[in-house]
C-alpha atoms as a PDB file:
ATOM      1  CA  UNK A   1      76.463 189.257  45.214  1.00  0.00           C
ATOM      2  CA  UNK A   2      78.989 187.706  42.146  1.00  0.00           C
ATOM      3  CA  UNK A   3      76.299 189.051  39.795  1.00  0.00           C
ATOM      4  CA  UNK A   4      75.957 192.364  41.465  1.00  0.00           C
ATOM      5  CA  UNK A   5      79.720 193.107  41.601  1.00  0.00           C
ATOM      6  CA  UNK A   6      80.190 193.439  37.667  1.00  0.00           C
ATOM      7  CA  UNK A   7      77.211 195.274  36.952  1.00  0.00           C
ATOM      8  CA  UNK A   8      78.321 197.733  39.892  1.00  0.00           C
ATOM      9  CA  UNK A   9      81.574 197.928  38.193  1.00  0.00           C
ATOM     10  CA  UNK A  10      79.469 198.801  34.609  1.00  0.00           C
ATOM     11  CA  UNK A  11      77.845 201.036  36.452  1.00  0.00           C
ATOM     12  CA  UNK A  12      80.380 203.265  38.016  1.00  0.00           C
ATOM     13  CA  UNK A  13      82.934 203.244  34.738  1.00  0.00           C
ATOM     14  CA  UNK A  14      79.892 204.296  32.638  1.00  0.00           C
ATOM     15  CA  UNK A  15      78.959 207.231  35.332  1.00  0.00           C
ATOM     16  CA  UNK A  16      82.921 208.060  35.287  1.00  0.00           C
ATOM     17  CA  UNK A  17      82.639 208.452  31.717  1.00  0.00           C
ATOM     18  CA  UNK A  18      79.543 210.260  31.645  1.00  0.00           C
ATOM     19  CA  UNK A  19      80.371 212.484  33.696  1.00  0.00           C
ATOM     20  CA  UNK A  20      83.769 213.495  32.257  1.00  0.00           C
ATOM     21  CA  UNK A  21      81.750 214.583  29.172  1.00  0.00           C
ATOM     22  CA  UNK A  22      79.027 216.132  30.917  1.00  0.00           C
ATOM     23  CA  UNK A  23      81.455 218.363  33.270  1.00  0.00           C
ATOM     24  CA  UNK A  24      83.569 219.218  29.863  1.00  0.00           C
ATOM     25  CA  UNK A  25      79.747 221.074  28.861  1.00  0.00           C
ATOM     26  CA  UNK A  26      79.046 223.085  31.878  1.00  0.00           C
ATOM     27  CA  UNK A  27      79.961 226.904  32.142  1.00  0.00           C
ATOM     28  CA  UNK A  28      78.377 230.277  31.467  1.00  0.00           C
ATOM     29  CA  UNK A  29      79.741 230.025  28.171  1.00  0.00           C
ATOM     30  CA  UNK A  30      78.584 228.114  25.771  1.00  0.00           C
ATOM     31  CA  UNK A  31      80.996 224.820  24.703  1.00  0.00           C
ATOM     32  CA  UNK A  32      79.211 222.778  22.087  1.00  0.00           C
ATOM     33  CA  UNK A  33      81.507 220.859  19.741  1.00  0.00           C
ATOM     34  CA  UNK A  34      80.672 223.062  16.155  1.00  0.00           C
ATOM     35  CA  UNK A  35      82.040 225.825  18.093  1.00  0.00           C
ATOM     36  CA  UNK A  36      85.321 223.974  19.525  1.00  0.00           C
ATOM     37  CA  UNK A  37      85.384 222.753  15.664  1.00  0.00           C
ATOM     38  CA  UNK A  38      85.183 226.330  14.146  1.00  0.00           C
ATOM     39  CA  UNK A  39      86.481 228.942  16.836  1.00  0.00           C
ATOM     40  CA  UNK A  40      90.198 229.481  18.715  1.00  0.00           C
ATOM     41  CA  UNK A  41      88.701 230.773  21.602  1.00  0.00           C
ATOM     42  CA  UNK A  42      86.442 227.937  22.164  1.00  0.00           C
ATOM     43  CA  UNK A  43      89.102 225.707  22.216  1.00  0.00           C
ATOM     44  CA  UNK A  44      90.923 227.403  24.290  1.00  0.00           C
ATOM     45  CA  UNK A  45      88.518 227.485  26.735  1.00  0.00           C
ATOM     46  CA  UNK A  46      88.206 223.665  26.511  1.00  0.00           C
ATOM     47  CA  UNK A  47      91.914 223.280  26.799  1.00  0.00           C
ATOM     48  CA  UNK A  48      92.630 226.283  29.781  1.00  0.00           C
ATOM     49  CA  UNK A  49      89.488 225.696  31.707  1.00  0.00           C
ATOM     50  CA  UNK A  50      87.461 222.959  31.337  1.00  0.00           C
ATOM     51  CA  UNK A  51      89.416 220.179  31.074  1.00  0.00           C
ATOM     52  CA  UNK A  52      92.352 220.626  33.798  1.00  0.00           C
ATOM     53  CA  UNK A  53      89.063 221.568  36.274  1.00  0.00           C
ATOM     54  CA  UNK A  54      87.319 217.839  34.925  1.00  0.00           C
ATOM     55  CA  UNK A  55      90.620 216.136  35.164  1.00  0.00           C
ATOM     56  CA  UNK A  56      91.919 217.663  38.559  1.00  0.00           C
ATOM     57  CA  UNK A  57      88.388 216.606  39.660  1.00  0.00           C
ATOM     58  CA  UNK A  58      89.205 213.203  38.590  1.00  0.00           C
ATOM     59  CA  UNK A  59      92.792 213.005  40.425  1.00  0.00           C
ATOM     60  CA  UNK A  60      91.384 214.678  43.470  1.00  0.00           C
ATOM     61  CA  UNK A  61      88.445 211.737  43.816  1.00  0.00           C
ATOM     62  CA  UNK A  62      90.626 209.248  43.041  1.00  0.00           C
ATOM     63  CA  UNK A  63      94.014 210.029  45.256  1.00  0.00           C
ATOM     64  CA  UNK A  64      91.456 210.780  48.009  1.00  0.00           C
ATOM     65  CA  UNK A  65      89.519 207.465  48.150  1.00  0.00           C
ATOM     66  CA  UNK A  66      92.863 205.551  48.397  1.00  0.00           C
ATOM     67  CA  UNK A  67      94.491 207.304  50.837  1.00  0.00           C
ATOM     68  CA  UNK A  68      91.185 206.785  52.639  1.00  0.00           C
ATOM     69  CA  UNK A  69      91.576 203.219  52.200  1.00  0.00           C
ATOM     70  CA  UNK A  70      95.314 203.219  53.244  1.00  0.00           C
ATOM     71  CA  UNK A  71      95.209 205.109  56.335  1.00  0.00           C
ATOM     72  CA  UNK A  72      92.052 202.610  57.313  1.00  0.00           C
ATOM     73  CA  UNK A  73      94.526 199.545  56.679  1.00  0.00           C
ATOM     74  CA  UNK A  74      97.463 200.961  58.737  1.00  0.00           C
ATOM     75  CA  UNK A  75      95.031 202.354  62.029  1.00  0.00           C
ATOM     76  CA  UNK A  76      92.968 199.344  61.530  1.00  0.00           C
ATOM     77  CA  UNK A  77      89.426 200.957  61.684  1.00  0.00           C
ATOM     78  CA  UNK A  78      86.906 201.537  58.533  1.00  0.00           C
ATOM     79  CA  UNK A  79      85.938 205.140  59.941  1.00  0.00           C
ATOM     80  CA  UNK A  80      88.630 207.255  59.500  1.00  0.00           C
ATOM     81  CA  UNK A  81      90.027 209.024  56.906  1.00  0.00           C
ATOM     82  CA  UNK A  82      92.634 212.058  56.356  1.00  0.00           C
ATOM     83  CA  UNK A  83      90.297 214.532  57.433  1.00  0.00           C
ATOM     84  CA  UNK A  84      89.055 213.001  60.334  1.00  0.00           C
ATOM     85  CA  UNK A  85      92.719 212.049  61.599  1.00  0.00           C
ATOM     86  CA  UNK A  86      94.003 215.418  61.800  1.00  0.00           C
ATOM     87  CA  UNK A  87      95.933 214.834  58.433  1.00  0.00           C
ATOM     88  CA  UNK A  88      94.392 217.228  56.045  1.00  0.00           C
ATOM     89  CA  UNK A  89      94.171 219.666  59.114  1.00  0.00           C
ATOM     90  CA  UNK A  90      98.153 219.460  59.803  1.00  0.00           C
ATOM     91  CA  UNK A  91      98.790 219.911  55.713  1.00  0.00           C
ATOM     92  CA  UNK A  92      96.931 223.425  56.566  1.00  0.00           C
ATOM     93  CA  UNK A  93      99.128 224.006  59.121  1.00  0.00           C
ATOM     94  CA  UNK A  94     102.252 223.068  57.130  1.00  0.00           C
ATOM     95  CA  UNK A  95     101.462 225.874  54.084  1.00  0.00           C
ATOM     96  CA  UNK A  96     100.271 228.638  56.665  1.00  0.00           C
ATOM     97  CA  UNK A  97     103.569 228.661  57.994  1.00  0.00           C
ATOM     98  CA  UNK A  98     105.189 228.413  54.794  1.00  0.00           C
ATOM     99  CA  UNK A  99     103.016 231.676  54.164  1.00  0.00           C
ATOM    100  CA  UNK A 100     104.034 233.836  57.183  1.00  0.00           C
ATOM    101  CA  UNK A 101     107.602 232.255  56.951  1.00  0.00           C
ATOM    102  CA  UNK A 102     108.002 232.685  52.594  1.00  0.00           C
ATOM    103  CA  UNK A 103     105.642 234.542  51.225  1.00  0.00           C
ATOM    104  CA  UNK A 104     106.773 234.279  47.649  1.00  0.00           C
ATOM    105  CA  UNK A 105     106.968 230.322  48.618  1.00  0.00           C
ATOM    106  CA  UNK A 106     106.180 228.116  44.926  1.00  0.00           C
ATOM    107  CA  UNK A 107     103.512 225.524  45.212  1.00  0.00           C
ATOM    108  CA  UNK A 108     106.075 222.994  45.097  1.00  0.00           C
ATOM    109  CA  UNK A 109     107.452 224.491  48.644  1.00  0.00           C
ATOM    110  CA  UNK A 110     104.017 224.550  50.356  1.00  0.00           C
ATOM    111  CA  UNK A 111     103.250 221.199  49.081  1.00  0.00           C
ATOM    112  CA  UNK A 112     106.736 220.056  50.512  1.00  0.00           C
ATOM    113  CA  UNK A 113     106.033 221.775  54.002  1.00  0.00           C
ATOM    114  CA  UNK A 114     102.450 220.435  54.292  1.00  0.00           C
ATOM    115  CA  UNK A 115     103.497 216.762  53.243  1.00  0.00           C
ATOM    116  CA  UNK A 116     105.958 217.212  56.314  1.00  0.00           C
ATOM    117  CA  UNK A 117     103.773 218.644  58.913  1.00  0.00           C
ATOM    118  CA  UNK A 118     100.712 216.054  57.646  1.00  0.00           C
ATOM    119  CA  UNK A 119     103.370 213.438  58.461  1.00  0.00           C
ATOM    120  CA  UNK A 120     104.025 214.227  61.244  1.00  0.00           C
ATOM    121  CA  UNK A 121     100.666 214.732  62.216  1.00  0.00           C
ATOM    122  CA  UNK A 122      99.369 211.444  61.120  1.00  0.00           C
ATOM    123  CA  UNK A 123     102.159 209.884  62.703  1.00  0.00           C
ATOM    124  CA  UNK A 124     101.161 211.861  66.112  1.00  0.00           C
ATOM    125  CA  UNK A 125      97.776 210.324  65.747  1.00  0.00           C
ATOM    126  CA  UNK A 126      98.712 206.607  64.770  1.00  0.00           C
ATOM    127  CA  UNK A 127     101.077 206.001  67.668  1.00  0.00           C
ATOM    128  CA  UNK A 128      97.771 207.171  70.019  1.00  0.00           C
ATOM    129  CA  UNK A 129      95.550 205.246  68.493  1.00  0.00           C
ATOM    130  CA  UNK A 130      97.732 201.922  68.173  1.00  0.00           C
ATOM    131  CA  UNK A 131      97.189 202.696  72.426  1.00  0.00           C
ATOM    132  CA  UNK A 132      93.152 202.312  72.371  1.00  0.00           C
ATOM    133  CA  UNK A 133      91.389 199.334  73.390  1.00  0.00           C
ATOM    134  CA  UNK A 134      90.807 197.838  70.771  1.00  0.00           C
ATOM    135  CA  UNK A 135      87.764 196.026  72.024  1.00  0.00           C
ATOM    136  CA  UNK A 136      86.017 199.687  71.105  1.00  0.00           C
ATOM    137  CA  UNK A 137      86.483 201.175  67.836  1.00  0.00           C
ATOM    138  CA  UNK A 138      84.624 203.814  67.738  1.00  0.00           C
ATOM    139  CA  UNK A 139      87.175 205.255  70.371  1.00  0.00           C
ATOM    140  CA  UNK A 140      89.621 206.191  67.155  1.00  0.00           C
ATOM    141  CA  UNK A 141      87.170 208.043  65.053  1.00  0.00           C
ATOM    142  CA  UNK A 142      86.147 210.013  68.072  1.00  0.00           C
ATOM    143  CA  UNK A 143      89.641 210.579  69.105  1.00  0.00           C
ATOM    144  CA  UNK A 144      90.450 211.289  65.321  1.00  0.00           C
ATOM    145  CA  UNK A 145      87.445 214.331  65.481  1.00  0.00           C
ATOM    146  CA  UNK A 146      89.055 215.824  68.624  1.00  0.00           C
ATOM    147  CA  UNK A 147      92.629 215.603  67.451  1.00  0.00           C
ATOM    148  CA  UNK A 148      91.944 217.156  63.966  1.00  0.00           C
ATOM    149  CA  UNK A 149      89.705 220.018  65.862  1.00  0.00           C
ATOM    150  CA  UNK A 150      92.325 220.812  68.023  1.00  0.00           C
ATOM    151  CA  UNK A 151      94.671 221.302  65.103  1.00  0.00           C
ATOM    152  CA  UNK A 152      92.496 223.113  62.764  1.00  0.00           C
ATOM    153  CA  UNK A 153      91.591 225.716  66.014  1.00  0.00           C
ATOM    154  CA  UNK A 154      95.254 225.894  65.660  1.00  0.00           C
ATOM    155  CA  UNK A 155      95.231 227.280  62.071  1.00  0.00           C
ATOM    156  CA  UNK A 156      92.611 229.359  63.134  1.00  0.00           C
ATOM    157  CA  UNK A 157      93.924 231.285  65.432  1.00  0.00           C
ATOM    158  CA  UNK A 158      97.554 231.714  63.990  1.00  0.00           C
ATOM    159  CA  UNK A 159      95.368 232.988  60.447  1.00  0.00           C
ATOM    160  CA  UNK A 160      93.387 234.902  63.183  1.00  0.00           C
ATOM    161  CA  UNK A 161      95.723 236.437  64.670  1.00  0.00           C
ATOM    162  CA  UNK A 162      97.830 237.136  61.664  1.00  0.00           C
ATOM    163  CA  UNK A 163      94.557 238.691  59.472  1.00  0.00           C
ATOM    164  CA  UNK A 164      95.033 235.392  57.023  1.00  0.00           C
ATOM    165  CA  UNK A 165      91.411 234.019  58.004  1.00  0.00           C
ATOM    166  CA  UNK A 166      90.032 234.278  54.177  1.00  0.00           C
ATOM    167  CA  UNK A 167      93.318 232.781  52.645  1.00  0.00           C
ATOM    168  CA  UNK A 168      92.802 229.768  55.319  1.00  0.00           C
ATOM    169  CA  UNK A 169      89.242 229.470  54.137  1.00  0.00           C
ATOM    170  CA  UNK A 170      90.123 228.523  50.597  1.00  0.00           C
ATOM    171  CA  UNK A 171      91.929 225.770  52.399  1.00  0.00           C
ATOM    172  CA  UNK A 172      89.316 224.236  54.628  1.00  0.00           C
ATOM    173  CA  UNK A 173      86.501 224.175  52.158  1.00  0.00           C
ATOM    174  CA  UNK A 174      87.675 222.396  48.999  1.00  0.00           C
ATOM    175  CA  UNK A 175      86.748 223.932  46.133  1.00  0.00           C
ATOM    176  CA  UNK A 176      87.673 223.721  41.740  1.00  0.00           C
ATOM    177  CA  UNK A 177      86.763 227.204  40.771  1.00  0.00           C
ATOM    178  CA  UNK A 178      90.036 228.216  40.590  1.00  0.00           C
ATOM    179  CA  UNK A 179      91.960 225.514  38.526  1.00  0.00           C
ATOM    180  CA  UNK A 180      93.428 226.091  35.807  1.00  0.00           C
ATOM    181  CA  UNK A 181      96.226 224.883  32.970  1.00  0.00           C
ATOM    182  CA  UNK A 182      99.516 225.630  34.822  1.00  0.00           C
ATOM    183  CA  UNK A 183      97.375 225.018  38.575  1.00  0.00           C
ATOM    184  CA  UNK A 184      96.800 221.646  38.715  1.00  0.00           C
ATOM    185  CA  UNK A 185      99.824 219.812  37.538  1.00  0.00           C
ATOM    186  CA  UNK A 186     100.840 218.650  40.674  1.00  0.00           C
ATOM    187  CA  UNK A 187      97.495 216.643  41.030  1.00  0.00           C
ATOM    188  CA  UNK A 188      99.405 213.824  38.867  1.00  0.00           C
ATOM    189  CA  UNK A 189     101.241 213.319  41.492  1.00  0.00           C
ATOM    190  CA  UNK A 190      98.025 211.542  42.690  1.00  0.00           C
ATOM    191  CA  UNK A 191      98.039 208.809  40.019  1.00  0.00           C
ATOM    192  CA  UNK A 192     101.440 208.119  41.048  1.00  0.00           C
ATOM    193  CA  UNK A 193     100.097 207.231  44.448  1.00  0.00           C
ATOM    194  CA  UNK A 194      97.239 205.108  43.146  1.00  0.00           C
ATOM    195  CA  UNK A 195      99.390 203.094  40.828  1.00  0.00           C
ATOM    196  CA  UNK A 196     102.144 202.224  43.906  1.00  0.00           C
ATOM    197  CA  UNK A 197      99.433 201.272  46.409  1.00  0.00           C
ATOM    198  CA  UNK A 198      98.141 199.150  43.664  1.00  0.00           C
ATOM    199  CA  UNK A 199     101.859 197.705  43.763  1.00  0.00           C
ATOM    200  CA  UNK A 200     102.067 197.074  47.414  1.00  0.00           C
ATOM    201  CA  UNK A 201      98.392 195.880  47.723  1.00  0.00           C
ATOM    202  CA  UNK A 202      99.755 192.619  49.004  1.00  0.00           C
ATOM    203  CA  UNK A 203     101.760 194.189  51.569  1.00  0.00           C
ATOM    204  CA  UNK A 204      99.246 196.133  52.624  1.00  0.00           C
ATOM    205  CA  UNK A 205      96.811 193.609  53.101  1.00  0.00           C
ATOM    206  CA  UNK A 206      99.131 191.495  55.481  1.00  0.00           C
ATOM    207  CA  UNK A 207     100.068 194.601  57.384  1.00  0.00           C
ATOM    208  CA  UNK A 208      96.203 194.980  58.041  1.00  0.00           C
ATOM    209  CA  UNK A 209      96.343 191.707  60.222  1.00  0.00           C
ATOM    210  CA  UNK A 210      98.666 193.206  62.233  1.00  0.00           C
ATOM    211  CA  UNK A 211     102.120 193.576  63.756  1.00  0.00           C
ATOM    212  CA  UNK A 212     102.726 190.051  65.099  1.00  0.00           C
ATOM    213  CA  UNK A 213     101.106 188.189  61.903  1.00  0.00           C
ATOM    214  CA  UNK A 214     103.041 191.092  59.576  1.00  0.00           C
ATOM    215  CA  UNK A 215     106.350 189.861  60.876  1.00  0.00           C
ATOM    216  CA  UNK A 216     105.355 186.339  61.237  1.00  0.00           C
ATOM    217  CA  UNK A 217     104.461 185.979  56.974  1.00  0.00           C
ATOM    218  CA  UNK A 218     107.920 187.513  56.740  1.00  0.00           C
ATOM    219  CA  UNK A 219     107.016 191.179  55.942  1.00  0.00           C
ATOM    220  CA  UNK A 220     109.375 194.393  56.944  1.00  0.00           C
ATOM    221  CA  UNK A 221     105.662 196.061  58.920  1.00  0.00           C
ATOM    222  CA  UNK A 222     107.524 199.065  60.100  1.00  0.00           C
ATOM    223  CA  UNK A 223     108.178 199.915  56.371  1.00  0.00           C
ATOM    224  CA  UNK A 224     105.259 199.096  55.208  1.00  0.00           C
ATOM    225  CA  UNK A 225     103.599 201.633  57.536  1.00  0.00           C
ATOM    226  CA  UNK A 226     106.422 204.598  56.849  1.00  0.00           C
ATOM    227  CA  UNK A 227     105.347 203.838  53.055  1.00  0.00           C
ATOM    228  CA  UNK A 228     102.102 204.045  53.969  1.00  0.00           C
ATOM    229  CA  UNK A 229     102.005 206.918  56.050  1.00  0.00           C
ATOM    230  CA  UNK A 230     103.974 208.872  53.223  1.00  0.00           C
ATOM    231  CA  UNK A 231     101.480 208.186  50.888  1.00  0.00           C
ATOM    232  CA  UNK A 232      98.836 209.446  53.289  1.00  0.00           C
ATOM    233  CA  UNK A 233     100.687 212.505  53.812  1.00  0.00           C
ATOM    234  CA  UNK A 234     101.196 213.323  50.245  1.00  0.00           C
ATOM    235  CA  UNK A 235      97.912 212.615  48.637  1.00  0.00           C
ATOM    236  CA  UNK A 236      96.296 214.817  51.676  1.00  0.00           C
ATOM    237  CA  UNK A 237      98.586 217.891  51.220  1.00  0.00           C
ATOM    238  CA  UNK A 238      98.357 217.754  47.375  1.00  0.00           C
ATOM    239  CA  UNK A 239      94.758 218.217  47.828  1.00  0.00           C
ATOM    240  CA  UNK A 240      94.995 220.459  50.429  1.00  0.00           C
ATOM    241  CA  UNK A 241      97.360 222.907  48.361  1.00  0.00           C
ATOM    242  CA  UNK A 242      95.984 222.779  45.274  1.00  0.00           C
ATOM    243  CA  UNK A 243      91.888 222.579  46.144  1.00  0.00           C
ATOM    244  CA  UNK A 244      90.946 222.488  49.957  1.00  0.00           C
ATOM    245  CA  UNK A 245      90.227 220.020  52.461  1.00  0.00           C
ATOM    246  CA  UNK A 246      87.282 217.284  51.091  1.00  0.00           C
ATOM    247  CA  UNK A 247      85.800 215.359  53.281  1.00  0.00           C
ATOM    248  CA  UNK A 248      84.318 211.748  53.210  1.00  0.00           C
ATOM    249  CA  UNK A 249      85.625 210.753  50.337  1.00  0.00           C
ATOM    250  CA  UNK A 250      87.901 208.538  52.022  1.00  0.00           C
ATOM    251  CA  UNK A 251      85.529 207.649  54.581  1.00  0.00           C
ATOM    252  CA  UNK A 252      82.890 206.287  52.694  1.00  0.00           C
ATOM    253  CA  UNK A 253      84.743 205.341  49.299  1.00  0.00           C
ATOM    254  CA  UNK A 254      86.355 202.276  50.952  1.00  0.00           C
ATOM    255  CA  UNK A 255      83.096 201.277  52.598  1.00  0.00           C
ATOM    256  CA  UNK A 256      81.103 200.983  49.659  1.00  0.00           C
ATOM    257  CA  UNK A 257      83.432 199.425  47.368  1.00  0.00           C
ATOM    258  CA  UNK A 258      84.433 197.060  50.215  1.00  0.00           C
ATOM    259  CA  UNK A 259      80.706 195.764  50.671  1.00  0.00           C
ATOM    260  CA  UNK A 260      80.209 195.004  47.036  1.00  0.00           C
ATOM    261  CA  UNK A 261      83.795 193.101  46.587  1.00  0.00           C
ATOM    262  CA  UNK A 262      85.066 192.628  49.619  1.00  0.00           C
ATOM    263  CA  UNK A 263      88.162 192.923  51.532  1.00  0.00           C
ATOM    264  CA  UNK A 264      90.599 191.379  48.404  1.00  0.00           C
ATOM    265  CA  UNK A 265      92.771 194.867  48.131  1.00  0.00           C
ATOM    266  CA  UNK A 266      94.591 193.777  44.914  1.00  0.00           C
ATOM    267  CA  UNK A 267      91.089 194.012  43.025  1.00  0.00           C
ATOM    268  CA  UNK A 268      89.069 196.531  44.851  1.00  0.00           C
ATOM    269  CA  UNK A 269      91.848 198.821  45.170  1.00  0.00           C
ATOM    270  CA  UNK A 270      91.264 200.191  41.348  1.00  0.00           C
ATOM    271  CA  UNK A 271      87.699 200.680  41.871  1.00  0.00           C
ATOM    272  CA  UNK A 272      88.204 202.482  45.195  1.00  0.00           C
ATOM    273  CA  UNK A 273      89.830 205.110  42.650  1.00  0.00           C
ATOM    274  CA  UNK A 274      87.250 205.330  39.917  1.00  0.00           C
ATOM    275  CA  UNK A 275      84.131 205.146  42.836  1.00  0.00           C
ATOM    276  CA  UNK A 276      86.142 208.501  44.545  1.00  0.00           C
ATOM    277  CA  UNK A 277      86.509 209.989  41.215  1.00  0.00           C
ATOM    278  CA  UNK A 278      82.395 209.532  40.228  1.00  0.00           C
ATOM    279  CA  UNK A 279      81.625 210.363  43.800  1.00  0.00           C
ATOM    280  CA  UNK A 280      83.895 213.623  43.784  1.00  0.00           C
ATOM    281  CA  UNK A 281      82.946 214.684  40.229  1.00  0.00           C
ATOM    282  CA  UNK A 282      78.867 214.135  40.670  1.00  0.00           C
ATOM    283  CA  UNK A 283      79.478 216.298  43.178  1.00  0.00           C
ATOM    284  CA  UNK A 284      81.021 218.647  41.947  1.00  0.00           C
ATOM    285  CA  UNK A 285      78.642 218.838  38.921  1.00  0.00           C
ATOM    286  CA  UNK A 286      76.058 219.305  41.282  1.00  0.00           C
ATOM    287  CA  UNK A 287      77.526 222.122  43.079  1.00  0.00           C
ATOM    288  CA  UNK A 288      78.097 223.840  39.747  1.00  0.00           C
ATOM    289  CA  UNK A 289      74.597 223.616  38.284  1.00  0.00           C
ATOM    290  CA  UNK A 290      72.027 223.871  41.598  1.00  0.00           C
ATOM    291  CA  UNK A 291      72.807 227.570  41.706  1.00  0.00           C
ATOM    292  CA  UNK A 292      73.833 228.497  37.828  1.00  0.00           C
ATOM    293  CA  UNK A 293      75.266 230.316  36.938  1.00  0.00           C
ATOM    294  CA  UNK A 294      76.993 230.481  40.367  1.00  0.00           C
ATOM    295  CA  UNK A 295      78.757 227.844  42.537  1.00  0.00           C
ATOM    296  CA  UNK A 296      78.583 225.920  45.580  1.00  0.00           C
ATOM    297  CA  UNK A 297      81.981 224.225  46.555  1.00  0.00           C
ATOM    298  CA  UNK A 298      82.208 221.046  46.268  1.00  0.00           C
ATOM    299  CA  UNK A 299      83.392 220.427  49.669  1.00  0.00           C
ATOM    300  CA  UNK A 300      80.001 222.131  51.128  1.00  0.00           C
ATOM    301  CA  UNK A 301      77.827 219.389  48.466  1.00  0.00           C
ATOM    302  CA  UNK A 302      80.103 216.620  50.079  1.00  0.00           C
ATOM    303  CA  UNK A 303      79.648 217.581  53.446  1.00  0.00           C
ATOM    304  CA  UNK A 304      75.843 216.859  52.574  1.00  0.00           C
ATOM    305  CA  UNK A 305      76.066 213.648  50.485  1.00  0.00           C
ATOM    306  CA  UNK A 306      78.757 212.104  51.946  1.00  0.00           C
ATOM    307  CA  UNK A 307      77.380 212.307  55.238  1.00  0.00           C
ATOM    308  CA  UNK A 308      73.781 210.472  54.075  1.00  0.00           C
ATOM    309  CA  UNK A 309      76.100 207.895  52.861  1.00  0.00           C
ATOM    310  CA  UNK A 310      77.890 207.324  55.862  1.00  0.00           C
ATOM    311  CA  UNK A 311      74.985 206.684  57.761  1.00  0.00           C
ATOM    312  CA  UNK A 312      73.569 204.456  54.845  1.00  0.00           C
ATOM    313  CA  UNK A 313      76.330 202.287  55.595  1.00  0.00           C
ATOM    314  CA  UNK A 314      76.262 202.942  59.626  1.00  0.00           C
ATOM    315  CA  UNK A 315      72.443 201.799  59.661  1.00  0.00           C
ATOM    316  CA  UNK A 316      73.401 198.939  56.877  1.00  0.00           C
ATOM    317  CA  UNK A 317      76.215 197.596  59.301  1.00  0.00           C
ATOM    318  CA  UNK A 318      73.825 197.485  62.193  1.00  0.00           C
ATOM    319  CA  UNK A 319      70.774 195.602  59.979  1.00  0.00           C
ATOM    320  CA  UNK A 320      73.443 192.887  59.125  1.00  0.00           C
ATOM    321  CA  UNK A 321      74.683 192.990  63.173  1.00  0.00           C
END
């Protein structure tokens, strides 16, 4: 396992890299470096297109896995994640009222509202699930499933009822195709995330014992679970308002890195980012050449290959049981 751990590290950072390049080259038109080196327009392209769609890619993965792993440390279960909590659901909820309330709403106000109502949302579902026996954890996931379904029916019929069923699609099946320079900005709000649950990593790992043993090492747990819970909320709208609801990145993210290195947060929690950012942008890759020169969303390709690694790591757990 110690030997298998940095070569799984080389691994991933060399795919991330890769990758990067590789996504920078697909497109219907052509992008090879004499013509960036000799032509405006090819540049542009490079600079307009291409790269905010590689980079928001990049964010996206990356702010996804680790609120994955965060809202797993504060419910206390490895199979959950924003969408399956009825987080990434609630952030849909949040900008389609923004949209029936303010039209002409910025992306800064629909990210504000759906940060709110994701909050709240993922509050809703923590107190309940603090309730379950414990004794039976697959009670939270399930409960997570019927919670976020009864939120997104929610969406469903207010778009349904209010002929805004197409705009709510762009929200429930993440998608890049639309990112541009001047669309994506907000995704660095993402690495801002990353880097500050790399900061409280510590804290985090103590609340994961915890209530009793939180306040017994000394530790303010009720804070530590707001902070948490913001961070949650904020990653998940951010991705909601700028590309769609993706799932399983934060489900099985956390897993995998978790097997390999194990449950010391400080020095998995970096490679939690980079896995969701190869995972997310291999799939996205994928989506964008199985079809060329027309596209799958991402979110569709992650429904498939996140789900076969899921129950990789279901029917792993259960070998090692």
């Amino acid at each position: 396992m110690a030997a298998a751990v940095p070569n799984a590290r080389l691994v991933v950072a060399t795919s991330l890299v890769g990758l990067f390049a590789l996504s920078l080259c697909i497109g219907v038109d052509d992008l090879s470096l004499d013509r960036i080196a000799t032509g405006a327009g090819a540049l542009e392209l490079l600079l307009v297109s291409r790269l905010p769609r590689t980079v928001a890619v990049v964010l996206t993965g990356a702010g996804l896995a680790i609120a994955g792993l965060v809202l797993q440390i504060l419910v206390r279960n490895r199979f959950v994640e924003p969408i399956t909590t009825g987080t990434g659901q609630s952030a849909a909820l949040g900008v389609l009222a923004v949209t029936l309330l303010f039209p002409t709403a910025s992306i800064g106000a629909k990210t504000l509202a759906a940060s709110a109502t994701a909050l709240a949302g993922t509050s809703i579902f923590l107190g309940i699930a603090h309730r379950l026996p414990p004794t039976q954890p697959f009670l939270i996931p399930l409960f997570g499933l019927v919670y976020g379904g009864v939120i997104g029916a929610a969406v469903t019929f207010i778009a349904w009822q209010t002929d805004l069923l197409q705009y709510v699609d762009v929200w429930t099946n993440g998608e890049f195709s639309g990112v541009l320079r001047g669309r994506y900005e907000l995704l660095w709000i993402l690495a801002a995330m990353v880097a500050l649950a790399w900061w409280v990593a510590d804290r985090l790992t103590i609340a994961s014992m915890g209530r009793e043993v939180s306040v017994g090492l000394g530790l303010d747990y009720q804070r530590i679970v707001q902070f948490g819970l913001v961070m949650v909320a904020v990653i998940s709208s951010l991705a909601v308002v700028v590309v769609g609801m993706i799932p399983f990145v934060g489900l099985v993210v956390p897993n995998l890195v978790s097997r390999l290195m194990g449950d010391n947060l400080k020095s998995a929690l970096p490679w939690v980012a980079v896995t969701g950012a190869t995972l997310l942008l291999a799939c996205d890759i994928i989506g964008r050449v199985i079809r060329y020169p027309y596209e799958i969303p991402v979110g569709t390709v992650l429904g498939v290959v996140g789900s076969g690694l899921f129950l990789w790591i279901l029917f792993g757990r259960a070998q090692r049981a």
